[in-house]
C-alpha atoms as a PDB file:
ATOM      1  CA  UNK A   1     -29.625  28.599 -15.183  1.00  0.00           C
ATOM      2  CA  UNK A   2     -30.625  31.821 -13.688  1.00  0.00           C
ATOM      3  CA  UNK A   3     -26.858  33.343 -15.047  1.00  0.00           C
ATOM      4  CA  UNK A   4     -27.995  32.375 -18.098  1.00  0.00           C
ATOM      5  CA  UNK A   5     -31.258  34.423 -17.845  1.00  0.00           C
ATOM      6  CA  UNK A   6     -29.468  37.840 -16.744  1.00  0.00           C
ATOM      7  CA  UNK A   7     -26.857  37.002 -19.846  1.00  0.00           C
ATOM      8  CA  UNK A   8     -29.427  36.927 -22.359  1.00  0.00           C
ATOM      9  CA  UNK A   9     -31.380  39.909 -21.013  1.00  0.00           C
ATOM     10  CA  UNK A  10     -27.794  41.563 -21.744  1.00  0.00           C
ATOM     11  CA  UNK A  11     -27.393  40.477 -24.592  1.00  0.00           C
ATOM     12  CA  UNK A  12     -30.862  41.759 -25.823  1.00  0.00           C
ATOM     13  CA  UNK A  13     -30.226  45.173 -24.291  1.00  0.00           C
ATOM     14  CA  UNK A  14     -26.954  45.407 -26.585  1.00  0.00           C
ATOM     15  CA  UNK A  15     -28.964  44.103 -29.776  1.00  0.00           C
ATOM     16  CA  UNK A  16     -31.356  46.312 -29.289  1.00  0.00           C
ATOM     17  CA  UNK A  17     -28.770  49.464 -28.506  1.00  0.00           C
ATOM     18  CA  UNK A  18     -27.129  48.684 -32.006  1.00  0.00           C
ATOM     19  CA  UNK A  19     -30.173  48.602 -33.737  1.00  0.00           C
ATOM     20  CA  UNK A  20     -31.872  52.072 -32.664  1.00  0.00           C
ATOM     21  CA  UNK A  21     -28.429  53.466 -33.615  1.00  0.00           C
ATOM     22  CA  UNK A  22     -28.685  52.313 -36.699  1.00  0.00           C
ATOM     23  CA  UNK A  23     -32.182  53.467 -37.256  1.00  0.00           C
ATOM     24  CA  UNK A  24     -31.556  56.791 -35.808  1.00  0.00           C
ATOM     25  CA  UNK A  25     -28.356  57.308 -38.491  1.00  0.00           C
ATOM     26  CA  UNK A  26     -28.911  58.584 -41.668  1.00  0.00           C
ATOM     27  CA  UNK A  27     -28.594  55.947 -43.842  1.00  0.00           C
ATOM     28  CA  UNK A  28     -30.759  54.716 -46.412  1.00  0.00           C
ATOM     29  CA  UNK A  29     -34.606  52.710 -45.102  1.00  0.00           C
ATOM     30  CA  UNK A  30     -33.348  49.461 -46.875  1.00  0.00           C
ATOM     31  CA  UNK A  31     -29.955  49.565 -44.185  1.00  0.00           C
ATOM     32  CA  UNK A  32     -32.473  50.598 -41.535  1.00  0.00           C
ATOM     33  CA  UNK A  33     -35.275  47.652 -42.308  1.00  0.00           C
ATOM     34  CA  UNK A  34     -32.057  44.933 -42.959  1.00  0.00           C
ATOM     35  CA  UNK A  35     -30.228  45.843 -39.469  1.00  0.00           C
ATOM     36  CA  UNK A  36     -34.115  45.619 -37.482  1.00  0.00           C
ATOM     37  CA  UNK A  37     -34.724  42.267 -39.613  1.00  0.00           C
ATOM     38  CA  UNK A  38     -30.826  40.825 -38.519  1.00  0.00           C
ATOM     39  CA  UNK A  39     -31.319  42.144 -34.783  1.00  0.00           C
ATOM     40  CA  UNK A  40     -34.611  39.999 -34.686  1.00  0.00           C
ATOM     41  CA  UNK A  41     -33.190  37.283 -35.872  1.00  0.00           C
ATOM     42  CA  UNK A  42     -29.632  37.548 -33.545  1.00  0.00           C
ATOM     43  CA  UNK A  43     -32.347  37.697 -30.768  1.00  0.00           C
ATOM     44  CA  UNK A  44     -34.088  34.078 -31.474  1.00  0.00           C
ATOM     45  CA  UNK A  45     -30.798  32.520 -32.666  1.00  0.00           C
ATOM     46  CA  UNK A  46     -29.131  33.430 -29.826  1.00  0.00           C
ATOM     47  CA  UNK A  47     -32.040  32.289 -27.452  1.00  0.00           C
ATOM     48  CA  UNK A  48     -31.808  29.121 -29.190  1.00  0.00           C
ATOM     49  CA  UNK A  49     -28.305  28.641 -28.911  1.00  0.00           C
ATOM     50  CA  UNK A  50     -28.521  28.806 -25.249  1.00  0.00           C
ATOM     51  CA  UNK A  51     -31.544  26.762 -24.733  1.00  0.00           C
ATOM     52  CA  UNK A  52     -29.870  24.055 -26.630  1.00  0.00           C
ATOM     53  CA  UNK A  53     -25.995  24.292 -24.500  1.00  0.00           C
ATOM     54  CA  UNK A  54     -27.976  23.685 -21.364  1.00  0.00           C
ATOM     55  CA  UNK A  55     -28.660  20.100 -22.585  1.00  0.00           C
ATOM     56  CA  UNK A  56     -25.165  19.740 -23.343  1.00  0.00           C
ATOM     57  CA  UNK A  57     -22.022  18.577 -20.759  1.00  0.00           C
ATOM     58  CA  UNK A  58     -19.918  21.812 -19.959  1.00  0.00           C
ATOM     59  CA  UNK A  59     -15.898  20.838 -20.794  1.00  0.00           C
ATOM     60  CA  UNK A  60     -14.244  20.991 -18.283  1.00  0.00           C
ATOM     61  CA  UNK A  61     -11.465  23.087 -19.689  1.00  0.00           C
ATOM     62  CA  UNK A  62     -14.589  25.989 -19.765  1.00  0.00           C
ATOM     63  CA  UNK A  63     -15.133  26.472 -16.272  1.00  0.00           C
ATOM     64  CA  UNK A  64     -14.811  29.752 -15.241  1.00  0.00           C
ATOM     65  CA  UNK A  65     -16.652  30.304 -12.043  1.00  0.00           C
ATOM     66  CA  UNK A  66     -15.822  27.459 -10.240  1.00  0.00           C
ATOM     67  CA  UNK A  67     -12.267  26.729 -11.860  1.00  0.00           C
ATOM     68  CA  UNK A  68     -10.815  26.529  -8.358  1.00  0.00           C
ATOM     69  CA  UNK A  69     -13.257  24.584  -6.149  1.00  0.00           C
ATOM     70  CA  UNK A  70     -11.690  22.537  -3.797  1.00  0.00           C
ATOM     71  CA  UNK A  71     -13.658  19.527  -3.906  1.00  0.00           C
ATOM     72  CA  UNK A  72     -16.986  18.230  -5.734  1.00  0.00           C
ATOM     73  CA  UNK A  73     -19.474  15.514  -4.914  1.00  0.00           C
ATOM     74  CA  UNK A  74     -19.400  12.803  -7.584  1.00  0.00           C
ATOM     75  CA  UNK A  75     -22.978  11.657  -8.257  1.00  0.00           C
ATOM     76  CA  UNK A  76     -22.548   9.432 -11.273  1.00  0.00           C
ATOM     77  CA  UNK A  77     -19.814   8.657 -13.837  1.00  0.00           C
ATOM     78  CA  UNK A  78     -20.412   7.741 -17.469  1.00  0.00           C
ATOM     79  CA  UNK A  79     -17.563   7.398 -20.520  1.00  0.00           C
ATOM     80  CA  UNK A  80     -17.285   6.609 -24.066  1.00  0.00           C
ATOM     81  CA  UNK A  81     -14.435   5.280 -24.291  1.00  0.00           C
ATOM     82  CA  UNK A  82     -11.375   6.895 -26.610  1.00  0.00           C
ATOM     83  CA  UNK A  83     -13.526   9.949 -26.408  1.00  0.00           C
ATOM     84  CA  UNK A  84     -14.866  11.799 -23.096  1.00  0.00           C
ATOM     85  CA  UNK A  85     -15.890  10.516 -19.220  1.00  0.00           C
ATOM     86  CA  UNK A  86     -18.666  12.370 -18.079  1.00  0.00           C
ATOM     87  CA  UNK A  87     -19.281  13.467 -14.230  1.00  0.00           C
ATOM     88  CA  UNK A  88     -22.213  14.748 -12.977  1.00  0.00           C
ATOM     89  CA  UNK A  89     -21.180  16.766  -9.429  1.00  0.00           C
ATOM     90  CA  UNK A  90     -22.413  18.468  -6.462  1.00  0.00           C
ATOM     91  CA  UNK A  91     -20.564  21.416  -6.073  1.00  0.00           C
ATOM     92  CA  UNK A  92     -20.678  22.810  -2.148  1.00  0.00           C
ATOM     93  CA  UNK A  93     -22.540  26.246  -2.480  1.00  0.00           C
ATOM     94  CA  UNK A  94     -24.770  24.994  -5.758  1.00  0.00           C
ATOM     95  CA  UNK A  95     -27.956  23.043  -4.972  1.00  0.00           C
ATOM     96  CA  UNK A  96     -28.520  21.613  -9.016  1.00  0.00           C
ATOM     97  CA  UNK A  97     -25.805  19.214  -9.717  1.00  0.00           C
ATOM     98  CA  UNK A  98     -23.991  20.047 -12.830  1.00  0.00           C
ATOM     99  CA  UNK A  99     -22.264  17.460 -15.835  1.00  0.00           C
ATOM    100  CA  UNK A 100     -19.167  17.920 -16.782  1.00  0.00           C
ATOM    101  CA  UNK A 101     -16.597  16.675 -20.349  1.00  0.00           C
ATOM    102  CA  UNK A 102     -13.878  15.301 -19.047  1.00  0.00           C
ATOM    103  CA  UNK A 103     -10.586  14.351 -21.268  1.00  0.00           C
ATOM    104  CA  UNK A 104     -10.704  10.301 -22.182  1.00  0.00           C
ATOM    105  CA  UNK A 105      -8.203   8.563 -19.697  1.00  0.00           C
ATOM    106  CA  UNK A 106      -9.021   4.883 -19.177  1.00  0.00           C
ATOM    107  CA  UNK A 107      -7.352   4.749 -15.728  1.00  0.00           C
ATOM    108  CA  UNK A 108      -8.860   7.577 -14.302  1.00  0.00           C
ATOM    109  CA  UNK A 109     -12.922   6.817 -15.736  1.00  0.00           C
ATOM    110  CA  UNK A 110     -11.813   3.369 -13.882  1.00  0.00           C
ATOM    111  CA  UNK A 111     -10.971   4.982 -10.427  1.00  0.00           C
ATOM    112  CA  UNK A 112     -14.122   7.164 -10.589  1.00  0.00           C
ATOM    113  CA  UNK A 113     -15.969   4.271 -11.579  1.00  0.00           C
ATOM    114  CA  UNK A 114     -14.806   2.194  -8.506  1.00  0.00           C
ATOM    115  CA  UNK A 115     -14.974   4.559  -5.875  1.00  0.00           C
ATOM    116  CA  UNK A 116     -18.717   5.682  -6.628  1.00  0.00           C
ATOM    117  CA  UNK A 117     -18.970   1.837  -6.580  1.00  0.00           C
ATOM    118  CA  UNK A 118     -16.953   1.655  -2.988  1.00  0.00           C
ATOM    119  CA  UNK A 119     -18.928   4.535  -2.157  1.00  0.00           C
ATOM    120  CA  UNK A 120     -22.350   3.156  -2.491  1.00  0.00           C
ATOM    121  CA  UNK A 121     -21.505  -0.216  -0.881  1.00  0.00           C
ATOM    122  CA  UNK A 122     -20.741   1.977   1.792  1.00  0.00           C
ATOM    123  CA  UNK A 123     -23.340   4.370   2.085  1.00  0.00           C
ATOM    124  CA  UNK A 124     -20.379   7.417   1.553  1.00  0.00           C
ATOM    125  CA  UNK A 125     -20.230   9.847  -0.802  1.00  0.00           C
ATOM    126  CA  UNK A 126     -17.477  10.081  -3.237  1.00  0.00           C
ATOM    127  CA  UNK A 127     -15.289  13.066  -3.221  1.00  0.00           C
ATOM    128  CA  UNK A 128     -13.497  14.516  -5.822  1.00  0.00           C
ATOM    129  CA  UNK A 129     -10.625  17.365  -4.916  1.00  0.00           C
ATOM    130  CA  UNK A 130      -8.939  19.578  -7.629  1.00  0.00           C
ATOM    131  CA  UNK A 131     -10.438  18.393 -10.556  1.00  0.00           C
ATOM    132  CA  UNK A 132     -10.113  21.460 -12.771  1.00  0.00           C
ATOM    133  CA  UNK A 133      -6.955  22.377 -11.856  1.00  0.00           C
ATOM    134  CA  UNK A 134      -4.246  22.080 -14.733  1.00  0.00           C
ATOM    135  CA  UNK A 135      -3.698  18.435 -16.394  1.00  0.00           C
ATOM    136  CA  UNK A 136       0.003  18.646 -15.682  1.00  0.00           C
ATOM    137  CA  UNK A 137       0.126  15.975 -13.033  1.00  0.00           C
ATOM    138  CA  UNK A 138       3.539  17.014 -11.682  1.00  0.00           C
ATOM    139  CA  UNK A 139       1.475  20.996 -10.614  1.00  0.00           C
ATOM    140  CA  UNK A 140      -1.342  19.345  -8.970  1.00  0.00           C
ATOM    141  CA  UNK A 141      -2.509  15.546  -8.171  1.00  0.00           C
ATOM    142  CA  UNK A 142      -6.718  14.734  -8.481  1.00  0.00           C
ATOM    143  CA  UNK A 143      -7.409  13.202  -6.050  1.00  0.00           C
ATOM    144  CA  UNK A 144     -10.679  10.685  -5.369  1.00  0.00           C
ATOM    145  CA  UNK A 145     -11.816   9.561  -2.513  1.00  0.00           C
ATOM    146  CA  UNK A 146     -14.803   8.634  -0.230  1.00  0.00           C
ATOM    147  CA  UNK A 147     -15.944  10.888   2.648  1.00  0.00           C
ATOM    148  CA  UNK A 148     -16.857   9.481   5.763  1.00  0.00           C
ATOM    149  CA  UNK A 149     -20.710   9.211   6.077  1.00  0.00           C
ATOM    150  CA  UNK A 150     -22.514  12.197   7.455  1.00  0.00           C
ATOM    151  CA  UNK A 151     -23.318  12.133  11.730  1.00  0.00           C
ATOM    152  CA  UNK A 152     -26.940  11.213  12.195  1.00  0.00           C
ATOM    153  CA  UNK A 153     -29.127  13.864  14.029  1.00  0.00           C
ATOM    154  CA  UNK A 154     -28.409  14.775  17.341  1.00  0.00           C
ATOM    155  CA  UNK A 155     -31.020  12.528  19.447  1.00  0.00           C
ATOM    156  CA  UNK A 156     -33.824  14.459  21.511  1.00  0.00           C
ATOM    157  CA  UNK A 157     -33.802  14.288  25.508  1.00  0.00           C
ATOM    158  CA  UNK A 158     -36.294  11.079  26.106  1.00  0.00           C
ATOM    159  CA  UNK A 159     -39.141  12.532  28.012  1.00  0.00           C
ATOM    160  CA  UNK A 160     -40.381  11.345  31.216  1.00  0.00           C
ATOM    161  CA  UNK A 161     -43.082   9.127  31.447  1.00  0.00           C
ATOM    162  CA  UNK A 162     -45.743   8.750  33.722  1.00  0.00           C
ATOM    163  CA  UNK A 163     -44.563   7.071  36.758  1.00  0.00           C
ATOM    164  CA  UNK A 164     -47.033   5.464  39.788  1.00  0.00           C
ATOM    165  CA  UNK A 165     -46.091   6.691  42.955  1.00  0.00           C
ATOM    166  CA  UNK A 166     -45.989   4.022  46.055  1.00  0.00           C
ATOM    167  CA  UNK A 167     -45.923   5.404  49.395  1.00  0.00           C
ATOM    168  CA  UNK A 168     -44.654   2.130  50.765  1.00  0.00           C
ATOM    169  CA  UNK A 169     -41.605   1.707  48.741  1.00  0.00           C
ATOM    170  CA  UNK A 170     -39.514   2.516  51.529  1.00  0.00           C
ATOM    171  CA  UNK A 171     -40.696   0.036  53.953  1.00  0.00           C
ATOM    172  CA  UNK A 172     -40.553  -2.376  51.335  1.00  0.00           C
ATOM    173  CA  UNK A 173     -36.639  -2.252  50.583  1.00  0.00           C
ATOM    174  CA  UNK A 174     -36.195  -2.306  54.485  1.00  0.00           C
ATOM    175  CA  UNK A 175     -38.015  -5.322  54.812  1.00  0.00           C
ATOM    176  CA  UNK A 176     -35.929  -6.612  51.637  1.00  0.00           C
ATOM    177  CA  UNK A 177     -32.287  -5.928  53.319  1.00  0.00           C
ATOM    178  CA  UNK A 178     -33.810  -7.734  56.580  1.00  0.00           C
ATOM    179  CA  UNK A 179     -34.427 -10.424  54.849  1.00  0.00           C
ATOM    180  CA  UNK A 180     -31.322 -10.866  52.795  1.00  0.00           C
ATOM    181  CA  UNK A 181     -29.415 -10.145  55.726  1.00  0.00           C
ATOM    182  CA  UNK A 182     -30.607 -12.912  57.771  1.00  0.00           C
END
């Protein structure tokens, strides 16, 4: 989300650039007044535009930025079937999970479907390595599978409690071994 802010601040900045170039040329008021009018407009169309694709699944063929991550987190799986399976994933160095469009291919939505399923019986989370790599299976193989659960938190030192002190304890596991002996 916060790419998308710095892209649209660009993309203002350039609007805006054409459009005091065109109203410092010499042409005509009416050019002047209909490039100001269009340049407002370009600005709440394209503010729209990206307002409404953040609602929308990214494909997959799209990404760009993290085209070569080497594995995701698979948080959920969803599919309509003949047309798309949808993932929503962790990636490693993001903290907002992102959804993903995902080709239709029954045998695959199946696999991600039962390992999230294996995965949650398990309490493990579901890993998912090279999954934007190239479709041609012979290049590169996509691989699912669950991750081992995460260590627990190193346990603190127990701290030592208040003991009673017996002056006599000594004498007492004499008298103990004296007895037992004889």
């Amino acid at each position: 989300m916060d790419i998308l802010n710095w892209f649209y601040a660009i993309l203002t900045i350039l609007i805006t650039v054409i459009i005091a170039i065109t109203i410092w040329s010499r042409k005509d008021v009416k050019y002047k007044v209909l490039s100001l009018l269009i340049g407002v407009f370009s600005y709440f169309v394209s503010y729209g535009t990206m307002i409404e694709i953040l609602s929308r699944p990214k494909p997959k063929n799209l990404e760009l930025l993290n085209k070569y991550a080497n594995e995701l987190t698979l948080l959920h799986v969803n599919w309509v079937e003949d047309e798309a399976i949808y993932l929503l994933v962790q990636l490693d160095d993001h903290k907002e999970p992102r959804l993903y469009k995902f080709p239709w291919n029954a045998s695959q939505a199946q696999e991600y479907d039962e390992m999230l399923e294996k995965g949650r019986e398990n309490g493990e989370e579901v890993k998912i390595a090279n999954p934007f790599y190239p479709t041609n299976a012979e290049e590169r193989k996509t691989l699912v599978y669950t991750a081992p659960a995460k260590p627990l938190p190193p346990k603190e030192a127990p701290e030592v409690g208040i003991t009673s002190y017996d002056p006599q304890v000594e004498e007492k596991l004499l008298d103990y071994r004296d007895k037992r002996e004889n």
